[in-house]
C-alpha atoms as a PDB file:
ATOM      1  CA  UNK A   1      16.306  41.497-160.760  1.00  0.00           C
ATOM      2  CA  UNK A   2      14.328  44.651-161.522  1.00  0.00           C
ATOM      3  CA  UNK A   3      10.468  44.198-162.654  1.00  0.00           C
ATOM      4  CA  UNK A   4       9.074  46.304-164.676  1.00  0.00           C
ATOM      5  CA  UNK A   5       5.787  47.726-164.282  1.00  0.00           C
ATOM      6  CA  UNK A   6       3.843  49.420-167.537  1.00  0.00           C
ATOM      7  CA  UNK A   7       2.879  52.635-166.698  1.00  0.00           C
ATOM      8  CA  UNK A   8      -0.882  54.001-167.343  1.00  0.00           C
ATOM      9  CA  UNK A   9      -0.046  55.832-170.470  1.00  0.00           C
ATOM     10  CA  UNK A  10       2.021  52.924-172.303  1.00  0.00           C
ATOM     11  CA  UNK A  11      -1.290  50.770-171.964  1.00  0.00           C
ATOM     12  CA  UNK A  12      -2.605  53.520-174.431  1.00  0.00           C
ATOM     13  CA  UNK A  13      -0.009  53.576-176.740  1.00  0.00           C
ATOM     14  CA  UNK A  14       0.279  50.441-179.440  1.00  0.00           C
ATOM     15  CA  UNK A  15       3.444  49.192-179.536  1.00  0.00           C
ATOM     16  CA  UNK A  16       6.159  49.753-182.278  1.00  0.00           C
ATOM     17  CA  UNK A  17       5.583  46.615-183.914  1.00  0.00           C
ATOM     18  CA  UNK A  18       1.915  46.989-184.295  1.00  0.00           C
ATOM     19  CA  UNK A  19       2.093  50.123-186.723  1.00  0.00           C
ATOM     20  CA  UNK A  20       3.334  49.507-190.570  1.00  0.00           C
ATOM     21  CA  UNK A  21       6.557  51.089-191.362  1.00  0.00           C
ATOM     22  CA  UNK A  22       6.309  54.047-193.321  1.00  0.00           C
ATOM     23  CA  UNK A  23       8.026  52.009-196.280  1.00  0.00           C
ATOM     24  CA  UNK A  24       5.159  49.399-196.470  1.00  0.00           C
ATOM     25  CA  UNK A  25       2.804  52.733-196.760  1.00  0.00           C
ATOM     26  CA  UNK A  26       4.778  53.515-199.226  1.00  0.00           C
ATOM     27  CA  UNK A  27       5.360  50.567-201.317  1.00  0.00           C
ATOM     28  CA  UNK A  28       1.373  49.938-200.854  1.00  0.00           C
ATOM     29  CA  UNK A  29       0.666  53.343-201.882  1.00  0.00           C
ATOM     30  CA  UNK A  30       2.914  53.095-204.762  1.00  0.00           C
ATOM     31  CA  UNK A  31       1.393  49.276-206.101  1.00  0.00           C
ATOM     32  CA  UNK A  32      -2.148  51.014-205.684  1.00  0.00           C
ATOM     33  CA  UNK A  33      -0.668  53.849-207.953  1.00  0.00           C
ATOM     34  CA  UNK A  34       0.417  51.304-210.734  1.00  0.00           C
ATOM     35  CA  UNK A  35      -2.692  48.879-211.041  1.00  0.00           C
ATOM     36  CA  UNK A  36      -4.679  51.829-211.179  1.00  0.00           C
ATOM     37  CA  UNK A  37      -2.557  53.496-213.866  1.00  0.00           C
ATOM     38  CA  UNK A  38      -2.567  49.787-215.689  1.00  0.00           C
ATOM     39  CA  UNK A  39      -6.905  49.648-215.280  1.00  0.00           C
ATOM     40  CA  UNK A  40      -6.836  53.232-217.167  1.00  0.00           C
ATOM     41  CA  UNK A  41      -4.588  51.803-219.453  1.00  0.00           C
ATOM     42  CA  UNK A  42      -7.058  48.756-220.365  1.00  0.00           C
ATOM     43  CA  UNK A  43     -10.235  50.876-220.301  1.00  0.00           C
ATOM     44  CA  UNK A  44      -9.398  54.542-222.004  1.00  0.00           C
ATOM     45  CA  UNK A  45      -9.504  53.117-225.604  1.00  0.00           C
ATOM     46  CA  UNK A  46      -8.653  56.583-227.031  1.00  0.00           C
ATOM     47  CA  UNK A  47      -5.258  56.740-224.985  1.00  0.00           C
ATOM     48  CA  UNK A  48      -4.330  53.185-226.442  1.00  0.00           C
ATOM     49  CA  UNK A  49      -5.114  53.808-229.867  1.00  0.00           C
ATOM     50  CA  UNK A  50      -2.817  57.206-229.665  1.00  0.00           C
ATOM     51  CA  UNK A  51      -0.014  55.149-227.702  1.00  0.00           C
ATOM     52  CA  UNK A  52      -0.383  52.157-230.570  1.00  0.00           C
ATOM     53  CA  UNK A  53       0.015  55.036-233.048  1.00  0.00           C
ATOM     54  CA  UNK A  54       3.119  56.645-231.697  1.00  0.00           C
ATOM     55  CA  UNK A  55       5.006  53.145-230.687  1.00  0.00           C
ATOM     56  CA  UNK A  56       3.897  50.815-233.484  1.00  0.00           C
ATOM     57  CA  UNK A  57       2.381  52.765-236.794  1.00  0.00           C
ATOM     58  CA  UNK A  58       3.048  49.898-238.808  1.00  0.00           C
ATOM     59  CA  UNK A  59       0.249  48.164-236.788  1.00  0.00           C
ATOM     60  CA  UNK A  60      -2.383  50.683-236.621  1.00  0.00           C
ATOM     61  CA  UNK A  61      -1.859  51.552-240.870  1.00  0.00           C
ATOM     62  CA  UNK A  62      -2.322  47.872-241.190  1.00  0.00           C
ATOM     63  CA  UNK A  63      -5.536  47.666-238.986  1.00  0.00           C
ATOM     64  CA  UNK A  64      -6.988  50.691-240.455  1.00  0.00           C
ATOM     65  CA  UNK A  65      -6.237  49.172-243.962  1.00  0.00           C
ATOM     66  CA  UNK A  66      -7.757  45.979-243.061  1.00  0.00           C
ATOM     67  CA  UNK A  67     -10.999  48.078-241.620  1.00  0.00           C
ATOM     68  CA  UNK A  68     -11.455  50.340-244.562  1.00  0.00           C
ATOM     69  CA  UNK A  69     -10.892  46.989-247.093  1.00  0.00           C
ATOM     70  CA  UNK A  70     -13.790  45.348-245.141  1.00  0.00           C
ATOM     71  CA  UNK A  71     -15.904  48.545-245.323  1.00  0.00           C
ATOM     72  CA  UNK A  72     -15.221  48.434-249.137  1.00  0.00           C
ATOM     73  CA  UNK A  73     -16.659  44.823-249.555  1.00  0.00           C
ATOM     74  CA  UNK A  74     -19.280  45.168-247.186  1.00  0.00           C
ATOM     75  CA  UNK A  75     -20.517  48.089-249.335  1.00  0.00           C
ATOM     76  CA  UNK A  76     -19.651  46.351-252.298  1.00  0.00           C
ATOM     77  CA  UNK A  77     -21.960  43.491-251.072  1.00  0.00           C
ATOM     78  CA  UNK A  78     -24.518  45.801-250.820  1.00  0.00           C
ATOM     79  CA  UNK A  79     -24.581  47.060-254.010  1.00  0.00           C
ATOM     80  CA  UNK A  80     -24.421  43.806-255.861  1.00  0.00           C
ATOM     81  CA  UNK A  81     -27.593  42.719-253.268  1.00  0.00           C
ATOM     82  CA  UNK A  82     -29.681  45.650-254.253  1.00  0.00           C
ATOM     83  CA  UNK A  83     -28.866  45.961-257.984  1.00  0.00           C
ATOM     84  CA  UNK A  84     -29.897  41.746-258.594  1.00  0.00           C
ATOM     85  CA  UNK A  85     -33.044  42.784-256.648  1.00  0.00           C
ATOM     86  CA  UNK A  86     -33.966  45.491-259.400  1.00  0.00           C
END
């Protein structure tokens, strides 16, 4: 039966097991990647509006249809408002 004595150095040195693989770095690196990408993705308005456009134009003719119609009455509104004042 041999005993076996750590040496001065190996004291110094973590063990294997103590140090994440590089493929949890990895994966960890890569998951920060993606939710960043995904909070860009919420909060850059500008990008989401030009995605919409290219990947559902049907949507974004029928919101900017149902803006400029509301525009319209809302001006119409005003009109009629300041013309019974007169």
């Amino acid at each position: 039966m041999t005993t076996e004595h750590p040496t001065p150095h190996a004291a110094a040195r973590p063990h294997q097991g103590d140090l994440p693989r590089e493929t949890d770095v990895e994966r960890a690196r890569a998951e920060l990647v993606s939710a960043l990408q995904e909070f860009e993705d919420k909060i850059n308005i500008p990008k989401r509006i030009r995605r919409m456009r290219e990947e559902e134009p049907a949507k974004i003719n029928a919101a900017i249809g149902a803006v400029g119609a509301a525009a319209g009455r809302l001006v119409t509104l005003v009109v009629v408002v300041a013309r019974r004042r007169r």
